[in-house]
C-alpha atoms as a PDB file:
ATOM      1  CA  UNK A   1     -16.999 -10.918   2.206  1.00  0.00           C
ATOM      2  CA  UNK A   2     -15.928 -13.255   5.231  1.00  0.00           C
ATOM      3  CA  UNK A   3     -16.771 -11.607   9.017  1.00  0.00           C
ATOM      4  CA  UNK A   4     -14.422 -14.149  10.525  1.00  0.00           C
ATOM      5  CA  UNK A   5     -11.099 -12.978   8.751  1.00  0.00           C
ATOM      6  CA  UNK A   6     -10.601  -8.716   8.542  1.00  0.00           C
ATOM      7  CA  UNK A   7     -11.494  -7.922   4.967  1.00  0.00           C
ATOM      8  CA  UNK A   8      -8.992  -5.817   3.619  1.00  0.00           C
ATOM      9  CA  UNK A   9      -9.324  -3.624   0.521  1.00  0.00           C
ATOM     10  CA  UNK A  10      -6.284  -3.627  -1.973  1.00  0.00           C
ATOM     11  CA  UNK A  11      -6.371  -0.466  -3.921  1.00  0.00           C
ATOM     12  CA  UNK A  12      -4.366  -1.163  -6.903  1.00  0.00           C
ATOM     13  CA  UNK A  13      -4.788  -4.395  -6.413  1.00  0.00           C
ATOM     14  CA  UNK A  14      -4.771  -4.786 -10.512  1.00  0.00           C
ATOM     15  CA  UNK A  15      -0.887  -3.872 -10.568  1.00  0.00           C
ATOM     16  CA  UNK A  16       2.149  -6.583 -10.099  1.00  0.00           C
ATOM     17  CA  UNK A  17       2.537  -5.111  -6.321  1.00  0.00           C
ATOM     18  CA  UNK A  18      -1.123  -5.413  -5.802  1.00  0.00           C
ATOM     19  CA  UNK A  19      -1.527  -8.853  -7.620  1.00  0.00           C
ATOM     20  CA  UNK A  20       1.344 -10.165  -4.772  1.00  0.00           C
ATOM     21  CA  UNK A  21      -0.042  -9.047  -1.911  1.00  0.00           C
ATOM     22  CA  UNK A  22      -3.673 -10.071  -2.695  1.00  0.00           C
ATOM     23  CA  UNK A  23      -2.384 -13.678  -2.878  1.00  0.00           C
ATOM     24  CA  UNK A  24      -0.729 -13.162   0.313  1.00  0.00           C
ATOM     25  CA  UNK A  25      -3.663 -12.276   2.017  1.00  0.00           C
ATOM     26  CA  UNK A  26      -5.367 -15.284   0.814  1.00  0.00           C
ATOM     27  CA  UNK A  27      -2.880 -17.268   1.815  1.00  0.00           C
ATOM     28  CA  UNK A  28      -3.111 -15.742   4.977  1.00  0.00           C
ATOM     29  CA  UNK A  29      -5.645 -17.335   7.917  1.00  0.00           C
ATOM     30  CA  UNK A  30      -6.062 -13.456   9.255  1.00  0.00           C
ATOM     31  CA  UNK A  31      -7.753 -11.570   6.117  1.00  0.00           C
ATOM     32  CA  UNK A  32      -9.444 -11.670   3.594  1.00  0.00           C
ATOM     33  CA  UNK A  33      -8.607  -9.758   0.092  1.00  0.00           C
ATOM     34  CA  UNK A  34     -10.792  -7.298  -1.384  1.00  0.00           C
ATOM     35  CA  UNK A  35      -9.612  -6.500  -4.889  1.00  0.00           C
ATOM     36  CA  UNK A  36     -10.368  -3.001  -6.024  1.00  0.00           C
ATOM     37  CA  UNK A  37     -10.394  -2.155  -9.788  1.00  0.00           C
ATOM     38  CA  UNK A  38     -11.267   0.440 -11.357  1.00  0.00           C
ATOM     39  CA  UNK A  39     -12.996  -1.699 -14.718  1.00  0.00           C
ATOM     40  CA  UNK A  40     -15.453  -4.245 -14.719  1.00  0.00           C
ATOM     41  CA  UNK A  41     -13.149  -6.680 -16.970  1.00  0.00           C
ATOM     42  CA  UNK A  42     -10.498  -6.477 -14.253  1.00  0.00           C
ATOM     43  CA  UNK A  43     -12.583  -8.467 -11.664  1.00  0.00           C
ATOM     44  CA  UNK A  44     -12.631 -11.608 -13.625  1.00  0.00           C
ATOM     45  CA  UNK A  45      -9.145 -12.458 -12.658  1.00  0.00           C
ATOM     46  CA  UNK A  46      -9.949 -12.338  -9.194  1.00  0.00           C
ATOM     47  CA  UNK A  47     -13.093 -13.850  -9.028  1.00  0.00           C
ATOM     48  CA  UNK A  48     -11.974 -17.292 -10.925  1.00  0.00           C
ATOM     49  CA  UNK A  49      -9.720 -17.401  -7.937  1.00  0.00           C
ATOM     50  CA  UNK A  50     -12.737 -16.794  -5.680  1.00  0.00           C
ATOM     51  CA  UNK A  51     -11.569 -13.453  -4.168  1.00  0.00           C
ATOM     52  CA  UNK A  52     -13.968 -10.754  -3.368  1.00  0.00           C
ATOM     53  CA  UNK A  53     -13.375  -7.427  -5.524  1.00  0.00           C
ATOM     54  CA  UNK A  54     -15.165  -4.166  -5.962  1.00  0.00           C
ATOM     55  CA  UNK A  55     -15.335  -1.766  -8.161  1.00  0.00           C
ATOM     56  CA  UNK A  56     -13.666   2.136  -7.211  1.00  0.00           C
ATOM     57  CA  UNK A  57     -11.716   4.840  -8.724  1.00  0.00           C
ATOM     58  CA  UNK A  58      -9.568   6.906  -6.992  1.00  0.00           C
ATOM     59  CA  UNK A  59     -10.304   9.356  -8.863  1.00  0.00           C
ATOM     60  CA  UNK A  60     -13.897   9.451  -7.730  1.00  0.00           C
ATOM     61  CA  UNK A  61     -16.588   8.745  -5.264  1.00  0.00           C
ATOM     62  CA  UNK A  62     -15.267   5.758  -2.867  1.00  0.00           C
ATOM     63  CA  UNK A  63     -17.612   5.780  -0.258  1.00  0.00           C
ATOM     64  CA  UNK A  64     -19.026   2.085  -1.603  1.00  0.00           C
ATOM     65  CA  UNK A  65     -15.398   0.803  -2.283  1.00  0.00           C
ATOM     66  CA  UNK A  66     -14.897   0.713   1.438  1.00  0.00           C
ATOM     67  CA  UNK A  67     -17.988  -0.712   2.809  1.00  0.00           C
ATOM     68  CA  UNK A  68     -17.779  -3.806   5.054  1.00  0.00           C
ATOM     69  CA  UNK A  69     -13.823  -2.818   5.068  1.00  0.00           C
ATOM     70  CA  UNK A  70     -11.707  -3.554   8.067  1.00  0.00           C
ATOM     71  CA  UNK A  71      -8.437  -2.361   7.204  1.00  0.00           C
ATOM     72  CA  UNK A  72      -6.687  -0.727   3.592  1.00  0.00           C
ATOM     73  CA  UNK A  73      -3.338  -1.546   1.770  1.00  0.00           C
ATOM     74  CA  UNK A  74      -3.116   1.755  -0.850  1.00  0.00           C
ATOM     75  CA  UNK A  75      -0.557   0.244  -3.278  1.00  0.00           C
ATOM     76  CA  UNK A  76      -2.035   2.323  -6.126  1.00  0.00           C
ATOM     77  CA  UNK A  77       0.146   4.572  -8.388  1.00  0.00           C
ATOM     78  CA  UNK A  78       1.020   5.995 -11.562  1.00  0.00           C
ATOM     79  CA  UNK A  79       4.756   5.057 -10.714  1.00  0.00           C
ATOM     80  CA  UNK A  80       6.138   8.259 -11.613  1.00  0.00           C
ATOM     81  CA  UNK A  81       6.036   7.336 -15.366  1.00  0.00           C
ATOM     82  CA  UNK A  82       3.553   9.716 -15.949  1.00  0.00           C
ATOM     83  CA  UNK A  83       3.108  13.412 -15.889  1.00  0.00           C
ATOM     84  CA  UNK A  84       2.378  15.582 -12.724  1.00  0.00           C
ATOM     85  CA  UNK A  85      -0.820  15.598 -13.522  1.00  0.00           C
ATOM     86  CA  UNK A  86      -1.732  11.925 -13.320  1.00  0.00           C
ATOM     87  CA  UNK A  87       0.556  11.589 -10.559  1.00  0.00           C
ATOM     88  CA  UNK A  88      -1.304  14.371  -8.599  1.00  0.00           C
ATOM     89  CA  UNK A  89      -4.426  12.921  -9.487  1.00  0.00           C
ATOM     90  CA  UNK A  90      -3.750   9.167  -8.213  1.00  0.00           C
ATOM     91  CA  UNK A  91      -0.844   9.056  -6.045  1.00  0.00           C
ATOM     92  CA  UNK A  92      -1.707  12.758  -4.049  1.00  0.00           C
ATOM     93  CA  UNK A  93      -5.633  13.242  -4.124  1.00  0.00           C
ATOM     94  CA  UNK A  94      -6.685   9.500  -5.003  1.00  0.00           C
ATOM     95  CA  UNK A  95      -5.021   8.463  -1.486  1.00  0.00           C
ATOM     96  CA  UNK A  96      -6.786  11.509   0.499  1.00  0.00           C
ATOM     97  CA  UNK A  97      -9.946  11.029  -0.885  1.00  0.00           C
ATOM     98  CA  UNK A  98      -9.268   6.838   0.120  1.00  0.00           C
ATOM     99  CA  UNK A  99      -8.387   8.093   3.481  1.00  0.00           C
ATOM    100  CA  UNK A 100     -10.930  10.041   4.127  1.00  0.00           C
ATOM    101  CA  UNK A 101     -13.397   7.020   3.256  1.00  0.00           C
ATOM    102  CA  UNK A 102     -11.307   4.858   5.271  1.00  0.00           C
ATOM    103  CA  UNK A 103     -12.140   7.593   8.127  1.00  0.00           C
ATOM    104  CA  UNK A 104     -16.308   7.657   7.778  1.00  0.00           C
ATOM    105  CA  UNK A 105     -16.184   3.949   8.018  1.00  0.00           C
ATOM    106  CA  UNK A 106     -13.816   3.421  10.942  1.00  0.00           C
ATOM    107  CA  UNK A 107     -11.332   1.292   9.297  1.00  0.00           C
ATOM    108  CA  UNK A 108      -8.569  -0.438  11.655  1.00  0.00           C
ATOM    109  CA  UNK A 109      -5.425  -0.056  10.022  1.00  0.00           C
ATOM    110  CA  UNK A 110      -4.330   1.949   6.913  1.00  0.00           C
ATOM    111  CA  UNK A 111      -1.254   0.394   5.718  1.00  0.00           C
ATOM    112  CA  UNK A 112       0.298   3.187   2.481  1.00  0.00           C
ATOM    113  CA  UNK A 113       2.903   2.049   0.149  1.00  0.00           C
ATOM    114  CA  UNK A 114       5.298   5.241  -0.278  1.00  0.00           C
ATOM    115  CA  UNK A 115       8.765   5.641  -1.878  1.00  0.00           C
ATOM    116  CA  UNK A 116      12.295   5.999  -0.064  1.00  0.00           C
ATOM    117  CA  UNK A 117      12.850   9.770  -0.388  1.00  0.00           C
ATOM    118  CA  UNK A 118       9.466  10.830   0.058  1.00  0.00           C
ATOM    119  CA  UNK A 119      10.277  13.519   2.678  1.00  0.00           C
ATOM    120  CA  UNK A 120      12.807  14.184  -0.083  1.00  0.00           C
ATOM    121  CA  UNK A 121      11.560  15.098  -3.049  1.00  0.00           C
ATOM    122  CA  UNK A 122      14.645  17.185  -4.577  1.00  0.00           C
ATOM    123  CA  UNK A 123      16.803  14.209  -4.187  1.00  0.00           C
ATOM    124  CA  UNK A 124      15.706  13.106  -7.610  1.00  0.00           C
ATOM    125  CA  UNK A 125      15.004  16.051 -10.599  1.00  0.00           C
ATOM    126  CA  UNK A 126      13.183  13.224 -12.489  1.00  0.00           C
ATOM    127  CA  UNK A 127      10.800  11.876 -10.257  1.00  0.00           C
ATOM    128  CA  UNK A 128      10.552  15.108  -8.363  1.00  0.00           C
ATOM    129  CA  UNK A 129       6.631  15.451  -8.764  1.00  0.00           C
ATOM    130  CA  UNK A 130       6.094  12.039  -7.817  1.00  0.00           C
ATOM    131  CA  UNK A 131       8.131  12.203  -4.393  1.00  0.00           C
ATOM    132  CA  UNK A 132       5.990  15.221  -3.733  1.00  0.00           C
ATOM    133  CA  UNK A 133       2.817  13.369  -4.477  1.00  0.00           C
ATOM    134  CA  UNK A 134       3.716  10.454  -2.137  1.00  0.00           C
ATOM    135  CA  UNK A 135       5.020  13.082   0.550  1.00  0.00           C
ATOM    136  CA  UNK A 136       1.908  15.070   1.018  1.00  0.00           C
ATOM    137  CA  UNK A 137      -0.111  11.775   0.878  1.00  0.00           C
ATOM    138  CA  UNK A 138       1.979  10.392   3.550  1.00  0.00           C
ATOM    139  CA  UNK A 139       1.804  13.697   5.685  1.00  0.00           C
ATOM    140  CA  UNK A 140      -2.238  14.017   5.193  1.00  0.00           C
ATOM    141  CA  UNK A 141      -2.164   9.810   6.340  1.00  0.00           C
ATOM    142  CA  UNK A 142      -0.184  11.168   9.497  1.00  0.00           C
ATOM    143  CA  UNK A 143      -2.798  13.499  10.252  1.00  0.00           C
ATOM    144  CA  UNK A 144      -6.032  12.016   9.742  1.00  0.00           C
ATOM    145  CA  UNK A 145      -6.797  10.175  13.069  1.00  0.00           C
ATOM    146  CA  UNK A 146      -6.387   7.248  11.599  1.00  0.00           C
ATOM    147  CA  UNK A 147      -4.011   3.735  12.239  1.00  0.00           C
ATOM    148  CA  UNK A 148      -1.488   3.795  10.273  1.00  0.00           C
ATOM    149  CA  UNK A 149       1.627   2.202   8.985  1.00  0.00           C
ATOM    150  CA  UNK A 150       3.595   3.885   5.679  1.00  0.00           C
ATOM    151  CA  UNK A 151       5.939   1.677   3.978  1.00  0.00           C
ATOM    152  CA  UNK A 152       8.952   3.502   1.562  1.00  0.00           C
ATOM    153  CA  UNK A 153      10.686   1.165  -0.187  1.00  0.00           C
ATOM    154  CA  UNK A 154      13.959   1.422  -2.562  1.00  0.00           C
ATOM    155  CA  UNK A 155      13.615   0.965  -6.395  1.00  0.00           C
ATOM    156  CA  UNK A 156      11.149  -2.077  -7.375  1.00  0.00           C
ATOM    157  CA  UNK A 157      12.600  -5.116  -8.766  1.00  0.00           C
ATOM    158  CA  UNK A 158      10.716  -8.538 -10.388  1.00  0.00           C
ATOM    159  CA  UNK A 159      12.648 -11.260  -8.584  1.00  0.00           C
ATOM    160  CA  UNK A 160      11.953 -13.823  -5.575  1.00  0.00           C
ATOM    161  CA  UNK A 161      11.428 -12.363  -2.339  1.00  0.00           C
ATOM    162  CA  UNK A 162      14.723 -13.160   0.106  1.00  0.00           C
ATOM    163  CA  UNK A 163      12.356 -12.190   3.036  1.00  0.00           C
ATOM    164  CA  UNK A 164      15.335 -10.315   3.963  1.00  0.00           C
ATOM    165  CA  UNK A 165      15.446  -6.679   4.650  1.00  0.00           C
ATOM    166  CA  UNK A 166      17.011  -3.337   5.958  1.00  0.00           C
ATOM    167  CA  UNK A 167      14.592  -1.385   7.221  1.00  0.00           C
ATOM    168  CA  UNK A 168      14.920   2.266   9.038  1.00  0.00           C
ATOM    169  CA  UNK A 169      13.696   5.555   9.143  1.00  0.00           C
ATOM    170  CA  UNK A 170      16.200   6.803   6.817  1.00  0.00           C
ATOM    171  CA  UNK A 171      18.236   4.012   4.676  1.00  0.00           C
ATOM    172  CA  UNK A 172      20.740   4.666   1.875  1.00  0.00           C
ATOM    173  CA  UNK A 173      19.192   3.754  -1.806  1.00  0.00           C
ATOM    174  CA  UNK A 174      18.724   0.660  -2.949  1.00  0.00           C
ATOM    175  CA  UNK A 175      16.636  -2.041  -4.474  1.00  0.00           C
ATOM    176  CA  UNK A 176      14.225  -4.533  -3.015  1.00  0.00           C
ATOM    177  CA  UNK A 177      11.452  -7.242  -4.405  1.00  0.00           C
ATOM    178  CA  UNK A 178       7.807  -6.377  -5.103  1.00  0.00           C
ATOM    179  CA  UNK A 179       7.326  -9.361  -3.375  1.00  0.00           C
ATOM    180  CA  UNK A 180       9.010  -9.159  -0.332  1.00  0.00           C
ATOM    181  CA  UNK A 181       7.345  -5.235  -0.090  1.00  0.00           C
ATOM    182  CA  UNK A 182       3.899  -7.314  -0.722  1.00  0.00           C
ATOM    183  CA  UNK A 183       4.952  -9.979   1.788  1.00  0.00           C
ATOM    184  CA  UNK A 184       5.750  -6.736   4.384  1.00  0.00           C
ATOM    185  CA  UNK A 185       2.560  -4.636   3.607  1.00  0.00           C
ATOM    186  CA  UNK A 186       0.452  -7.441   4.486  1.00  0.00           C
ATOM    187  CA  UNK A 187       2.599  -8.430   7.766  1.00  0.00           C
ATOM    188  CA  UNK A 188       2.332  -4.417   9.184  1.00  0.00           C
ATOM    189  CA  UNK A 189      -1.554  -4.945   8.659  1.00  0.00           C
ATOM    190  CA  UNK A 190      -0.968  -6.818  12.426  1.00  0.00           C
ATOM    191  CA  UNK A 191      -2.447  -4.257  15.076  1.00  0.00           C
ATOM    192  CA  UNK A 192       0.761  -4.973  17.272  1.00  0.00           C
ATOM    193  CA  UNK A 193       2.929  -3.865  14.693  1.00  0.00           C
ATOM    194  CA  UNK A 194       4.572  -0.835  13.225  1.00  0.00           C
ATOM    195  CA  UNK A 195       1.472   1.506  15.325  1.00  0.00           C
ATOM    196  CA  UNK A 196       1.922   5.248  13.256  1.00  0.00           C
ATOM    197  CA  UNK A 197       5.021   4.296  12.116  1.00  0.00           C
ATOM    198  CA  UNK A 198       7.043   5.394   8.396  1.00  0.00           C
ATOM    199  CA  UNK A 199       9.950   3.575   7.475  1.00  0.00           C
ATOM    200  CA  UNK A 200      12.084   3.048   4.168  1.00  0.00           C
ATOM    201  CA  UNK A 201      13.053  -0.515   3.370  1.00  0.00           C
ATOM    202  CA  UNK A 202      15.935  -2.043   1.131  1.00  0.00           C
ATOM    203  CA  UNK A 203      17.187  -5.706   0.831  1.00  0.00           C
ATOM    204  CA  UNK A 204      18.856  -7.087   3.573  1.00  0.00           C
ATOM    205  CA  UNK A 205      19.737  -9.146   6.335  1.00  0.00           C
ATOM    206  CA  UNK A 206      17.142  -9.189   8.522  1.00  0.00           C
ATOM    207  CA  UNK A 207      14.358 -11.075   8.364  1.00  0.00           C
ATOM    208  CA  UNK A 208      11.022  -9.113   7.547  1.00  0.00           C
ATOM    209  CA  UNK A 209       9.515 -10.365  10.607  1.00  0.00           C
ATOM    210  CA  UNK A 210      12.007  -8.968  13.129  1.00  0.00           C
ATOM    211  CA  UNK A 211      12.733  -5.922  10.964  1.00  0.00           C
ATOM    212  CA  UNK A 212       9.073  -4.387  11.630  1.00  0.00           C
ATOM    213  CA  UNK A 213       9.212  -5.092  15.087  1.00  0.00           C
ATOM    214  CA  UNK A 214      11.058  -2.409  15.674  1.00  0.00           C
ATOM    215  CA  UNK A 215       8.723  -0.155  14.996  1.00  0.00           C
END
């Protein structure tokens, strides 16, 4: 790992959100990525590109995962594809127990990708369990002492970023990029920006940059 850039651990950093903003933080002169995987085959990808990666499961010990780590970007999750079970497994208890080794080690910042409706979770029958997942994730996040910046965005979508968003504490539904979320989630890793803060994001009209700012 680099000392002169913050290292800052990805967890889920194997998914198309995590892919995205890993390259954005190696693009970036500020950080430096740390890919956590959960399986030794998955760290090839990252290492022919020459970024660091380490192996942790969220579903177990993670007290090595964040060694050396500055700040964390969870962007882990079972989507709400799966059952409650998975769901509570990765998305509720495999963010505590990352926060709570984000918490022995100090980290600077802990930047959690959420989902609009979080504090909502009876808005949608189907994805009911996973709202409720992300919700008391979020609200334990709030809680533990630590920095923090939680990020809801709309319904996901694989196109080019506009880097052009609404963003508020409460927005109507709608959709936005996994790469302008990836391209936010790394910007709201800046200390000055969006301290404690939770806010929902769709697209937009405002440009990411200024967006955050207000918060």
């Amino acid at each position: 790992m680099e000392t002169s850039k913050e290292n800052v651990l990805v967890a889920g950093a194997n998914g198309t959100t995590g892919k995205l903003i890993v390259s954005y933080l190696d693009q970036s002169q500020y950080y430096n990525p740390v890919a956590m995987v959960r399986k030794q085959e998955q760290q090839k990808q990252f290492k022919i590109q020459g970024i660091d990666t380490v192996l942790g499961d969220l579903e177990k010990d993670l007290s090595k995962a964040v060694k050396g780590i500055d700040k964390v970007i969870f962007a882990a999750g079972s989507g709400g594809n799966t059952g409650p079970e998975k769901t509570i497994d990765v998305d509720q208890e495999g963010a505590k127990r990352l926060i709570d080794a984000s918490k022995d080690v100090e980290v600077k910042k802990f930047i959690m990708l959420s989902s609009i409706n979080a504090d909502n979770p009876e808005s949608s029958e189907s994805l009911r369990h996973y709202l409720e997942a992300k919700r008391k994730a979020d609200n334990y996040l709030k809680n533990s002492g630590l920095n923090y910046t939680i990020v809801r965005p709309g319904t996901l979508k694989n196109e080019e970023g506009t880097r052009k968003i609404e963003a508020a504490l409460d927005v109507e539904h709608g959709e936005v990029t996994r790469d302008d979320v990836a391209y936010t989630l790394v910007h709201v890793l800046n200390d000055d920006v969006a301290q404690n803060a939770v806010f929902e994001m769709v697209e937009g009209e405002q440009r990411i940059e200024d967006a955050i700012k207000e918060f």
